[in-house]
C-alpha atoms as a PDB file:
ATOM      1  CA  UNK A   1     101.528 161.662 192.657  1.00  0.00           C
ATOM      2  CA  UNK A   2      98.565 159.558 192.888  1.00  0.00           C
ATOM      3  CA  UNK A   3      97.504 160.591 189.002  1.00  0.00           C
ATOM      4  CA  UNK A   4     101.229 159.088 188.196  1.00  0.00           C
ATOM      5  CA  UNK A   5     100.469 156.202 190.361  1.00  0.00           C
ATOM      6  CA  UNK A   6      97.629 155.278 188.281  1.00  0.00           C
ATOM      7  CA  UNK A   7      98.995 155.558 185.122  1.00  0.00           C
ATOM      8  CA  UNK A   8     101.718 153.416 185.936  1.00  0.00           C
ATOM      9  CA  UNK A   9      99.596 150.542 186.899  1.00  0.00           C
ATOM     10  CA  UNK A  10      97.108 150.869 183.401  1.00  0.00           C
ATOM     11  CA  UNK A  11     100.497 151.002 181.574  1.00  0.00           C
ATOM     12  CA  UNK A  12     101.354 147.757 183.565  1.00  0.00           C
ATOM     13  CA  UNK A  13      97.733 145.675 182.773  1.00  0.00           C
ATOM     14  CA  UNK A  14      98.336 146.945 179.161  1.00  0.00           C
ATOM     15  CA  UNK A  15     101.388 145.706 178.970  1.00  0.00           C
ATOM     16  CA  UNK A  16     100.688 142.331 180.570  1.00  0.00           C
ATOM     17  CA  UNK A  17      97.725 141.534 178.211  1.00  0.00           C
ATOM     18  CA  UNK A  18      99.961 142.719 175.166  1.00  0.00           C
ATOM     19  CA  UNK A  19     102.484 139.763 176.458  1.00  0.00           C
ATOM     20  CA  UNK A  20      99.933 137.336 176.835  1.00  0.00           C
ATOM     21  CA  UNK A  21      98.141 137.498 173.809  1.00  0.00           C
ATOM     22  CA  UNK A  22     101.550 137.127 171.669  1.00  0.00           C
ATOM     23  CA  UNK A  23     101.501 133.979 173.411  1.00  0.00           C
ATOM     24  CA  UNK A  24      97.990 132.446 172.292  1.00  0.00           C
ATOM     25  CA  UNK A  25      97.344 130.594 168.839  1.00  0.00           C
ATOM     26  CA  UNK A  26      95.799 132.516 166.195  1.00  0.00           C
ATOM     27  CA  UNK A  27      91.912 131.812 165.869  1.00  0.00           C
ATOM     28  CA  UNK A  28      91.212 129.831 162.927  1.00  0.00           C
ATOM     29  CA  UNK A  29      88.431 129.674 160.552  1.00  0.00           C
ATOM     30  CA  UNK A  30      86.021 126.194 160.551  1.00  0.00           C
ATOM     31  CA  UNK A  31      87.012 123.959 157.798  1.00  0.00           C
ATOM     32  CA  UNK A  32      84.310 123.193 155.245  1.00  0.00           C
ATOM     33  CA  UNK A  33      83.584 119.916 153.743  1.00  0.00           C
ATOM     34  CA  UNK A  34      84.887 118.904 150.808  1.00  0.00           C
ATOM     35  CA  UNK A  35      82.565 119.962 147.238  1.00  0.00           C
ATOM     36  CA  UNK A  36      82.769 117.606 144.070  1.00  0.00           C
ATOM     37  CA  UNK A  37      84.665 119.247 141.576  1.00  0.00           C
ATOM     38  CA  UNK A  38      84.812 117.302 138.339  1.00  0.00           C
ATOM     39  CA  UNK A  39      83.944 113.998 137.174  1.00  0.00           C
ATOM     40  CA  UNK A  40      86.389 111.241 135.177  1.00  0.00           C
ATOM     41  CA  UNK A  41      85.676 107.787 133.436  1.00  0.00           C
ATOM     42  CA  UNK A  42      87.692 104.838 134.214  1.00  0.00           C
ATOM     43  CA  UNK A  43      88.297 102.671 131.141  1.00  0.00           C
ATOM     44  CA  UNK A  44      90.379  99.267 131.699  1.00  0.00           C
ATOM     45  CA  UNK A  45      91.628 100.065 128.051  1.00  0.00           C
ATOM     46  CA  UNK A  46      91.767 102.731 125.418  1.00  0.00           C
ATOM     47  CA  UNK A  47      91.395 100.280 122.328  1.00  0.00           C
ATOM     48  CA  UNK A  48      89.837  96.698 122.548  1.00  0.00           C
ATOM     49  CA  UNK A  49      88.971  94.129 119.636  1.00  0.00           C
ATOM     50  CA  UNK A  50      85.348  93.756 118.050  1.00  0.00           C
ATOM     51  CA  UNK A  51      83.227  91.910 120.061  1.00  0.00           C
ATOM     52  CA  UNK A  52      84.984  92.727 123.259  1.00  0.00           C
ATOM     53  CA  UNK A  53      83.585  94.759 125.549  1.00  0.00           C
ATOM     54  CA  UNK A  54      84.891  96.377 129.044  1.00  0.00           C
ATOM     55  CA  UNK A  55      83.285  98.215 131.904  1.00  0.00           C
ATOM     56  CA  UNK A  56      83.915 101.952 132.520  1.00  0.00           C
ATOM     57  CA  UNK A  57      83.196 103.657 135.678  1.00  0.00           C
ATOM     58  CA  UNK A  58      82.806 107.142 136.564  1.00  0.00           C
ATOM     59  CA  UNK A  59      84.562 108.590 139.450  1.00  0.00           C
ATOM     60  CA  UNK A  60      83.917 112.171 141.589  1.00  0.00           C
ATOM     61  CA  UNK A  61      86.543 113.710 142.420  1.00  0.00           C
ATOM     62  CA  UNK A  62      86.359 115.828 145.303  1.00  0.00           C
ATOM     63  CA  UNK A  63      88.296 119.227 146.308  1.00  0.00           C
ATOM     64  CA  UNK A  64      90.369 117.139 148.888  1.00  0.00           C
ATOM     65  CA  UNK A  65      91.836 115.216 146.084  1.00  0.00           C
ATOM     66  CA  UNK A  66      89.574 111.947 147.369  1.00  0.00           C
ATOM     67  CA  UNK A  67      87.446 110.392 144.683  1.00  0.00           C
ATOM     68  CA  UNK A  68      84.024 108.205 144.810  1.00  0.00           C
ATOM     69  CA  UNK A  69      82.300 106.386 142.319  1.00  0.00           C
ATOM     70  CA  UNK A  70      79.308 108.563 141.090  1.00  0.00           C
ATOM     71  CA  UNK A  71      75.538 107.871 141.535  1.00  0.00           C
ATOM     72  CA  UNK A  72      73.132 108.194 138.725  1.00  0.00           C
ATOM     73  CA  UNK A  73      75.205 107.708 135.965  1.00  0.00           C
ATOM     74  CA  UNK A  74      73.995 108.536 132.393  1.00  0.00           C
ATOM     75  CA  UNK A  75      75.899 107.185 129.486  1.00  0.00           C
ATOM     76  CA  UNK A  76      75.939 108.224 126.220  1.00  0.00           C
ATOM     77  CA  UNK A  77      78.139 106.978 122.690  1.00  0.00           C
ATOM     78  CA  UNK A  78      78.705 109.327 120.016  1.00  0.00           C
ATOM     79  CA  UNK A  79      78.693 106.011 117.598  1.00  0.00           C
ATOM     80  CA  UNK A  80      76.339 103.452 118.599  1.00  0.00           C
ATOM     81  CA  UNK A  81      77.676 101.131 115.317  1.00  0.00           C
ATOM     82  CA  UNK A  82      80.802 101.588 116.712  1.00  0.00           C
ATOM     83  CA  UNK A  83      80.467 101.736 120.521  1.00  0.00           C
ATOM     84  CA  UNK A  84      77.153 100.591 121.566  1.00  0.00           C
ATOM     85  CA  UNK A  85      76.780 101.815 125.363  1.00  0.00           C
ATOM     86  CA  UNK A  86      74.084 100.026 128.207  1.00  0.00           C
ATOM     87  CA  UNK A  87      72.593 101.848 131.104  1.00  0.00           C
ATOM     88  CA  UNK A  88      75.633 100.628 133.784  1.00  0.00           C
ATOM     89  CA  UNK A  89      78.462 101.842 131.684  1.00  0.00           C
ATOM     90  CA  UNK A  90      79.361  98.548 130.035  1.00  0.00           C
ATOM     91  CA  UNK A  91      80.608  99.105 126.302  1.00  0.00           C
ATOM     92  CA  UNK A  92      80.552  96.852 123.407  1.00  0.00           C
ATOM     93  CA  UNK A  93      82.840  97.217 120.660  1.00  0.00           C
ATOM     94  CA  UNK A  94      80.611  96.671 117.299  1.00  0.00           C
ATOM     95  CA  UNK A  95      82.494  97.499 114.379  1.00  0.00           C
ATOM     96  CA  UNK A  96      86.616  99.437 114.000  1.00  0.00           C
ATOM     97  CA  UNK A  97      86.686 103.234 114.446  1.00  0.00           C
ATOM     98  CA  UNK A  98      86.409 105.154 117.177  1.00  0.00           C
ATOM     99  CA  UNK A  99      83.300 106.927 119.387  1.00  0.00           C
ATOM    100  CA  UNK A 100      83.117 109.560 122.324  1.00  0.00           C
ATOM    101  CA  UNK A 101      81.627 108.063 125.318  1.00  0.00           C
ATOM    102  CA  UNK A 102      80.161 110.733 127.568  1.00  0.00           C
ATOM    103  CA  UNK A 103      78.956 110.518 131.342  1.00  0.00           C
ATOM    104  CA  UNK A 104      76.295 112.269 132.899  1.00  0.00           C
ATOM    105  CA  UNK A 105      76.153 112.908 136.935  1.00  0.00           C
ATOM    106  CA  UNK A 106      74.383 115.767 138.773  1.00  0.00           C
ATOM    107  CA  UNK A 107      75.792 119.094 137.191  1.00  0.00           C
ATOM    108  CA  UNK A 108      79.163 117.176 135.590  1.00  0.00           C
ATOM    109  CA  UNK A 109      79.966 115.317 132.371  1.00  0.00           C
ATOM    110  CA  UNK A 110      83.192 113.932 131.354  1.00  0.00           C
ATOM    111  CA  UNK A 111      83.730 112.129 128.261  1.00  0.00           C
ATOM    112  CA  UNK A 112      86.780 109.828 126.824  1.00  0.00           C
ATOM    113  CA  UNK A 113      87.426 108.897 123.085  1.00  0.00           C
ATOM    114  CA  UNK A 114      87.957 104.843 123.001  1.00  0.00           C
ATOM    115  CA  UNK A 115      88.896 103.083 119.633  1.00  0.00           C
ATOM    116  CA  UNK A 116      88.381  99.786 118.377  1.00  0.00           C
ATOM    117  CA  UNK A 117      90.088  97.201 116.243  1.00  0.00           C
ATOM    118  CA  UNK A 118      89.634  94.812 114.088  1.00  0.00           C
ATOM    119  CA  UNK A 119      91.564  91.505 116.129  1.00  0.00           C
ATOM    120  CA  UNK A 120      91.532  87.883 115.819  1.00  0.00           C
ATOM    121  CA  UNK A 121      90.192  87.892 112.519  1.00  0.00           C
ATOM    122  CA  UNK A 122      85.989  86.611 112.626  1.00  0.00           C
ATOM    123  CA  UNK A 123      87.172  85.426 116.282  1.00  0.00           C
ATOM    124  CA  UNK A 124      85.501  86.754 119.587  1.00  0.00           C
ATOM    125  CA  UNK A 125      86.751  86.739 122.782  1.00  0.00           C
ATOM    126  CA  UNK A 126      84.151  84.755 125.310  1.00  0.00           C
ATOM    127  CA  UNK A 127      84.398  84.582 128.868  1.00  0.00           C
ATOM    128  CA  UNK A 128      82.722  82.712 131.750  1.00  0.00           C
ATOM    129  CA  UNK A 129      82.347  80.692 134.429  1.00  0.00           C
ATOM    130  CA  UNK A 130      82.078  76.401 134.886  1.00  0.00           C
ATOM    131  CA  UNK A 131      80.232  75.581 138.371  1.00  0.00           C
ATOM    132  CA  UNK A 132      78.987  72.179 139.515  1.00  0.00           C
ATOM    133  CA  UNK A 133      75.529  71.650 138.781  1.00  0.00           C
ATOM    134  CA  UNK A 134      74.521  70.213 142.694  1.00  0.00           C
ATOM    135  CA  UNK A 135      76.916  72.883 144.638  1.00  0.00           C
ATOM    136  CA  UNK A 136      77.268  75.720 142.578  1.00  0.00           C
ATOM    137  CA  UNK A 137      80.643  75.969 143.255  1.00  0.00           C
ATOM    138  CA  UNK A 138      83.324  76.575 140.860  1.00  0.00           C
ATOM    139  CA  UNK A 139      85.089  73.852 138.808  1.00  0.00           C
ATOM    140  CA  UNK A 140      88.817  74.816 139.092  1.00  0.00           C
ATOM    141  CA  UNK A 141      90.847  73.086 136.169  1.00  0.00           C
ATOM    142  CA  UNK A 142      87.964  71.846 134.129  1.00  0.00           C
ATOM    143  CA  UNK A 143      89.226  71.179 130.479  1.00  0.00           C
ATOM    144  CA  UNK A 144      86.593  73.097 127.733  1.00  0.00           C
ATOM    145  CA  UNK A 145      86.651  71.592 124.378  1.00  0.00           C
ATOM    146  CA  UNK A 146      84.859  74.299 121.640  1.00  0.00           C
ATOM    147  CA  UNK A 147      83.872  73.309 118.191  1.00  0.00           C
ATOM    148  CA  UNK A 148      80.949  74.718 115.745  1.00  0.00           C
ATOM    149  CA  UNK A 149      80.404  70.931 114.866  1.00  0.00           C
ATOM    150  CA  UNK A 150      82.155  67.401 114.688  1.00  0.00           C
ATOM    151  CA  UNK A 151      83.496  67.951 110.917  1.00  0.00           C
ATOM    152  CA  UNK A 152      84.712  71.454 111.774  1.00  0.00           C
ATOM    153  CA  UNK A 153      88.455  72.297 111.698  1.00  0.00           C
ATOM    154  CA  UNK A 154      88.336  74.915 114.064  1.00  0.00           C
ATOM    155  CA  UNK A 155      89.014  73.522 117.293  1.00  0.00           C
ATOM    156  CA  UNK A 156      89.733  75.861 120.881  1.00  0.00           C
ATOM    157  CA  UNK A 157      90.761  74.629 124.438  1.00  0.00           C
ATOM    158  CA  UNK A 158      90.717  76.399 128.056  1.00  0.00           C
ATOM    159  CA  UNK A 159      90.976  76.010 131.281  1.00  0.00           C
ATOM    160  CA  UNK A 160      89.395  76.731 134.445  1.00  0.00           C
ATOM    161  CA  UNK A 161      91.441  78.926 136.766  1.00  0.00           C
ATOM    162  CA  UNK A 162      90.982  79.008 140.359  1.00  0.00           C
ATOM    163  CA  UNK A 163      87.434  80.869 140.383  1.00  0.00           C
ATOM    164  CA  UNK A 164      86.239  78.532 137.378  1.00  0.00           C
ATOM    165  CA  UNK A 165      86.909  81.223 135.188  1.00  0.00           C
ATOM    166  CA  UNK A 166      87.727  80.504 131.132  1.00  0.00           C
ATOM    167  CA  UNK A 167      88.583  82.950 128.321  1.00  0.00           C
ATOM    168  CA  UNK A 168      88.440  81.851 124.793  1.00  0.00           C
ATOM    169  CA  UNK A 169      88.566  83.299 121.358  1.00  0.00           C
ATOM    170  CA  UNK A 170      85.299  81.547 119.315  1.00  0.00           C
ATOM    171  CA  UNK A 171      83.642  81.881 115.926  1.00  0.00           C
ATOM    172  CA  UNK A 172      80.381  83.407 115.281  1.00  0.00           C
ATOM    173  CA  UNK A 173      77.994  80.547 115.552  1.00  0.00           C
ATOM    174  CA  UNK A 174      76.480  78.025 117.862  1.00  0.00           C
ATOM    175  CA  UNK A 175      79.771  76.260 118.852  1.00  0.00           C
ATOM    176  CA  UNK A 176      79.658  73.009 120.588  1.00  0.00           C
ATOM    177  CA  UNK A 177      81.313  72.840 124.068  1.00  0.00           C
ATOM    178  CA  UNK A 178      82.590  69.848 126.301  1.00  0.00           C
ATOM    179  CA  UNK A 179      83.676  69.783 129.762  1.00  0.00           C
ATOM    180  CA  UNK A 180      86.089  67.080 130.517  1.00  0.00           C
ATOM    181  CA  UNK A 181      85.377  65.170 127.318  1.00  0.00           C
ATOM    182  CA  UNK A 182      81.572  65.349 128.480  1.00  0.00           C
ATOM    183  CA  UNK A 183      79.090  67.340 126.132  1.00  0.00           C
ATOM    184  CA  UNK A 184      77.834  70.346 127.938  1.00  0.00           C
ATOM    185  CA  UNK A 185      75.385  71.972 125.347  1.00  0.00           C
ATOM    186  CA  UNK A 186      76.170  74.746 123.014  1.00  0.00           C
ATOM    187  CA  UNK A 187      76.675  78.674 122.933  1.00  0.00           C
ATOM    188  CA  UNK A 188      75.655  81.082 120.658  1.00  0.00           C
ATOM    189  CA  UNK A 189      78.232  83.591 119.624  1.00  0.00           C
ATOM    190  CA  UNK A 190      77.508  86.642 117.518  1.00  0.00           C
ATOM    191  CA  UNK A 191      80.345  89.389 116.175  1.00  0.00           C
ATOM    192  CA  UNK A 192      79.880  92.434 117.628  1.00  0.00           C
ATOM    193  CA  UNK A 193      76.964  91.289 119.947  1.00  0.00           C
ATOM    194  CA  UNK A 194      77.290  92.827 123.491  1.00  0.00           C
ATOM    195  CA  UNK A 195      78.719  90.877 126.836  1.00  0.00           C
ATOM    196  CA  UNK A 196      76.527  87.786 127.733  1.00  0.00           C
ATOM    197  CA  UNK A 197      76.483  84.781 130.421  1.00  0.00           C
ATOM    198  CA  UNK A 198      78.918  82.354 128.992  1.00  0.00           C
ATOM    199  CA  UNK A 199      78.300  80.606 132.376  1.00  0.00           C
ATOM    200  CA  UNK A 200      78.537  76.732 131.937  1.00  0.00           C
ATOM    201  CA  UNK A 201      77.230  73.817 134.603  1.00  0.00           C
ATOM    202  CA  UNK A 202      79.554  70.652 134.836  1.00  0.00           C
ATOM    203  CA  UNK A 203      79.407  67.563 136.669  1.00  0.00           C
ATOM    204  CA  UNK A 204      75.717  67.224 135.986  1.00  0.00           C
ATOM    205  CA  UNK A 205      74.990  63.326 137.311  1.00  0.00           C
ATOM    206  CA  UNK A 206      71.811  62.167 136.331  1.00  0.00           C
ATOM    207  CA  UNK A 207      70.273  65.608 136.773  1.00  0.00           C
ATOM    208  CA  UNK A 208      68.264  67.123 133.736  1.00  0.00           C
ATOM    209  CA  UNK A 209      67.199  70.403 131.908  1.00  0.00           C
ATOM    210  CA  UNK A 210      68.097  72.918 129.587  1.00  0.00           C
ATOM    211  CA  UNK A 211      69.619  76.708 130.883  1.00  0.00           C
ATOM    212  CA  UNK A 212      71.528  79.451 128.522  1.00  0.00           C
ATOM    213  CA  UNK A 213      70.531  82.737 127.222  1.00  0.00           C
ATOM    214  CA  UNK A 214      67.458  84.348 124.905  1.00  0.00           C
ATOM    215  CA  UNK A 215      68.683  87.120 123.217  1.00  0.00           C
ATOM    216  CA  UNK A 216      67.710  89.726 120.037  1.00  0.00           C
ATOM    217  CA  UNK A 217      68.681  88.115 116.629  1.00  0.00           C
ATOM    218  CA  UNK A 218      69.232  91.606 115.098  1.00  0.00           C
ATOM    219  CA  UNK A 219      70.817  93.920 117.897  1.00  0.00           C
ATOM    220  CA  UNK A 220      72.185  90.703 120.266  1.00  0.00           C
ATOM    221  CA  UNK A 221      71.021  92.267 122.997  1.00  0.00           C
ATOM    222  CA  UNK A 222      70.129  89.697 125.984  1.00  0.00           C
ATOM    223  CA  UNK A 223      66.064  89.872 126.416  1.00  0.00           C
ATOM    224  CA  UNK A 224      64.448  90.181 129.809  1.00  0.00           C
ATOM    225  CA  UNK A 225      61.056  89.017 130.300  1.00  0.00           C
ATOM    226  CA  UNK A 226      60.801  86.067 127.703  1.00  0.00           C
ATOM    227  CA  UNK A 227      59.157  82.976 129.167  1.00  0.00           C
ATOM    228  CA  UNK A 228      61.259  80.020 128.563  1.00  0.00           C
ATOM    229  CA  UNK A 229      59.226  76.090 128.366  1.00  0.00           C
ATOM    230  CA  UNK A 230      61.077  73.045 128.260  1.00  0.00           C
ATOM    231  CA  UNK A 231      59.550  69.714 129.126  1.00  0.00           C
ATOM    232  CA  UNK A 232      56.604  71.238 131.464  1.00  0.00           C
ATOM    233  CA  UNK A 233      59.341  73.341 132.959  1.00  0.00           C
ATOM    234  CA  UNK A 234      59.492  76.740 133.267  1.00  0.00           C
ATOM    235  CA  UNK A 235      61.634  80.108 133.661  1.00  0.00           C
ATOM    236  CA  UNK A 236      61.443  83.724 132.913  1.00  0.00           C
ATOM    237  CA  UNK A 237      64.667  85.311 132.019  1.00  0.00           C
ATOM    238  CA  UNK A 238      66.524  87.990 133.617  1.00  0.00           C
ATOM    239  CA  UNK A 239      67.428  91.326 132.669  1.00  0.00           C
ATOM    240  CA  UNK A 240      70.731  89.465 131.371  1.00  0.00           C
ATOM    241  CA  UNK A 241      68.584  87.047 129.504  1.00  0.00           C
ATOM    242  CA  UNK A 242      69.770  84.051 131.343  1.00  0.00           C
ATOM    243  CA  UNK A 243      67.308  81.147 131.934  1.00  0.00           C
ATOM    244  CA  UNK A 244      67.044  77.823 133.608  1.00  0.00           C
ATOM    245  CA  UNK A 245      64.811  74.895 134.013  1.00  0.00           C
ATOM    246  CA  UNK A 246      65.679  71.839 135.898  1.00  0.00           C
ATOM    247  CA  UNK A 247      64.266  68.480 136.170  1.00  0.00           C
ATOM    248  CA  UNK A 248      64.595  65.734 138.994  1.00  0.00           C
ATOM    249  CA  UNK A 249      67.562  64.038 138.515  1.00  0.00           C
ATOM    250  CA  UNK A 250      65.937  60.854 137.758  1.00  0.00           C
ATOM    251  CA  UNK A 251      68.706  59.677 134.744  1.00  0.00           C
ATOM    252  CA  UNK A 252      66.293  59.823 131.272  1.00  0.00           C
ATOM    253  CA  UNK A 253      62.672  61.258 130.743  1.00  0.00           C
ATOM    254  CA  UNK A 254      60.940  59.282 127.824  1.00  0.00           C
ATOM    255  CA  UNK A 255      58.203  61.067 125.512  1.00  0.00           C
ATOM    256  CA  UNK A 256      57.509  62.662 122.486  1.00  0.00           C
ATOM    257  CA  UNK A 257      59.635  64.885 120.406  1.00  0.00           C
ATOM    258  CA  UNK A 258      60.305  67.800 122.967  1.00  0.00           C
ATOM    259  CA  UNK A 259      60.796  71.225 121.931  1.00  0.00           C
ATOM    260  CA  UNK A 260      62.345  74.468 124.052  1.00  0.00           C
ATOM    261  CA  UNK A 261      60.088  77.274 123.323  1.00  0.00           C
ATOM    262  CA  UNK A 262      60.336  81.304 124.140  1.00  0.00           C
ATOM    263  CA  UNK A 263      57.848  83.489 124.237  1.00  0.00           C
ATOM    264  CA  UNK A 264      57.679  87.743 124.579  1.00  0.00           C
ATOM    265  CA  UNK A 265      55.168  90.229 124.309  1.00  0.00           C
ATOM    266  CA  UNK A 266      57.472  91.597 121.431  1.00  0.00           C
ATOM    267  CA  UNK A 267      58.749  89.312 119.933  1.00  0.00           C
ATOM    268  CA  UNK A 268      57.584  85.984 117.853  1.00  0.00           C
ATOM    269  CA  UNK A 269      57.879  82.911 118.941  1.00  0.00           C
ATOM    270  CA  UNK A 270      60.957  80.784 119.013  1.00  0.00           C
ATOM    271  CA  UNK A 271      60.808  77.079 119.003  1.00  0.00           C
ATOM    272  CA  UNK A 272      64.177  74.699 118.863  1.00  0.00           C
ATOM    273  CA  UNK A 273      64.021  71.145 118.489  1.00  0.00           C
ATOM    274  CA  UNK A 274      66.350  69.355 121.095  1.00  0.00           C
ATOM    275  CA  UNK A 275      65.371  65.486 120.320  1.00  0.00           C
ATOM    276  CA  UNK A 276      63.222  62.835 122.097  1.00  0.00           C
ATOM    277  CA  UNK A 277      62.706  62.959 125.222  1.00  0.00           C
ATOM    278  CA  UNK A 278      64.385  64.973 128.111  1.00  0.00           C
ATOM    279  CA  UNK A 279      68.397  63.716 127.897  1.00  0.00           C
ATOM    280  CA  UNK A 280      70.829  65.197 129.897  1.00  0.00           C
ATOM    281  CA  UNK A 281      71.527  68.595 131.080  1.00  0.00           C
ATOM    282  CA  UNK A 282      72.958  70.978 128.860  1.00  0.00           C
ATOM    283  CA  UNK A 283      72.906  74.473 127.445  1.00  0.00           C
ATOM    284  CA  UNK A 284      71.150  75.962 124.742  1.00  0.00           C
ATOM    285  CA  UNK A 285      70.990  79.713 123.878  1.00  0.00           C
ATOM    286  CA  UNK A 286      67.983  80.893 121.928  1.00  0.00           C
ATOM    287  CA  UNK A 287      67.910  84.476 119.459  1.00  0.00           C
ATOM    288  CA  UNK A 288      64.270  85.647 119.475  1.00  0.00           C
ATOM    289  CA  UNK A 289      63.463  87.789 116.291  1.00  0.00           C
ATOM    290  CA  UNK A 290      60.735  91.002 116.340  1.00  0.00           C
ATOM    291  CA  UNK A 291      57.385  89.921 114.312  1.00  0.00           C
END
């Protein structure tokens, strides 16, 4: 009787923790964090036009479907003469046809196959900025007047937006620019040439000096390091080649002949000519040849 007894009551705590633990959650395992996976490039377009260029980015993509941009970045073009590739991932369309660009991150590589065209004719599409000399801020709805001289027939127009922005299509050349019917200096455009600083500086006053870019009169490439002398001014460009001297804003600087002259360990010297005196303040690229 008492054997029976006991068994009755085991039976009973069995019982009760077989009831209870239908009740409880399954244990689950701890989640682990999310690995990278693969790696893409971004491209803004499959095809652009020579002498365009666009910036590609490379994204991670992770196993949780989330993607970040990726560190370290390689970049490689199968065609430099058609795609010519810099460090950050910006691409320059050089001549029609079509190139692989691959990038490199950590243990991935993904690649894309972009394409360009022949657009516009000799025309290149230029883009930059118009900011007021004494605030630096920009010029919304400035009117730019482009032309490679006075006798030319080729004449282009934009305006500002609301960020100072302006797009135009230009000929290979140093083209002339105005800002509100006010000569602003002159760019240098080159077919097939990579991105550069088309920035421009309006609304000078009586302020003077000389700013633009130096760059390589073979590959186009802006030059970093040249030393840049104008009027016992001075500037070193940057590694987009972009340079500026300014002078007290004092109306007119009489003198001599004065010359803009750059100078780099690899290159020869270039010298312009830019009249007598110090007048105004305008812009004037420079293309620096290898000796």
């Amino acid at each position: 009787m008492r054997v029976r007894r006991h068994l009755t009551i085991a039976c009973l705590i069995l019982a009760s923790v077989s009831c209870g633990g239908d009740n409880d959650p399954p244990p689950t395992a701890p989640s682990s964090p999310p690995t990278p996976i693969a790696l893409t490039i971004v491209a803004t377009a499959p095809s652009i036009g020579v002498g365009e260029s666009q910036q590609l980015r490379a994204v991670v993509t992770y196993s949780d479907g989330s993607g970040v941009p990726a560190t370290d970045v390689s970049w490689l073009s199968s065609n430099d003469a058609v795609y010519a590739v810099w460090p950050g991932g910006l691409v320059v369309a050089m001549a029609p046809g079509a190139a692989t660009i691959s990038a490199t991150s950590a243990a991935f590589t993904a690649r894309t196959t972009l394409t360009v065209e022949r657009r516009n004719g000799d025309l290149r599409r230029v883009q930059g900025r118009v900011l007021d000399f004494a605030s630096q801020t920009p010029m919304a709805g400035a009117t730019l007047r482009f032309q490679p001289n006075l006798s030319s027939a080729f004449v282009a127009t934009a305006t500002t937006d609301a960020s100072g922005t302006y797009v135009v299509d230009l000929p290979a050349g140093a083209v002339n620019v105005s800002i509100d019917d006010r000569g602003a200096g002159q760019l240098t455009v080159r077919l097939g040439g990579p991105a550069y600083r088309a920035d421009l500086f309006g609304n000078p006053g009586a302020c003077l000096g000389r700013y633009g870019v130096v760059i390589d009169a073979e590959t186009f490439r802006p030059i970093a390091g040249a030393t840049v002398r104008y009027g016992g001014g001075e500037s070193m460009t940057g590694p987009d080649g972009w340079y500026r001297i300014d002078h007290p804003c004092v109306g007119a600087v009489s003198g001599n002949t004065i010359t803009i002259r750059a100078t780099h360990p690899a290159y020869a010297e270039a010298v312009r000519f830019t009249g007598r005196g110090l007048m105004g303040l305008d812009r004037l690229d420079l293309e620096m040849r290898r000796p």
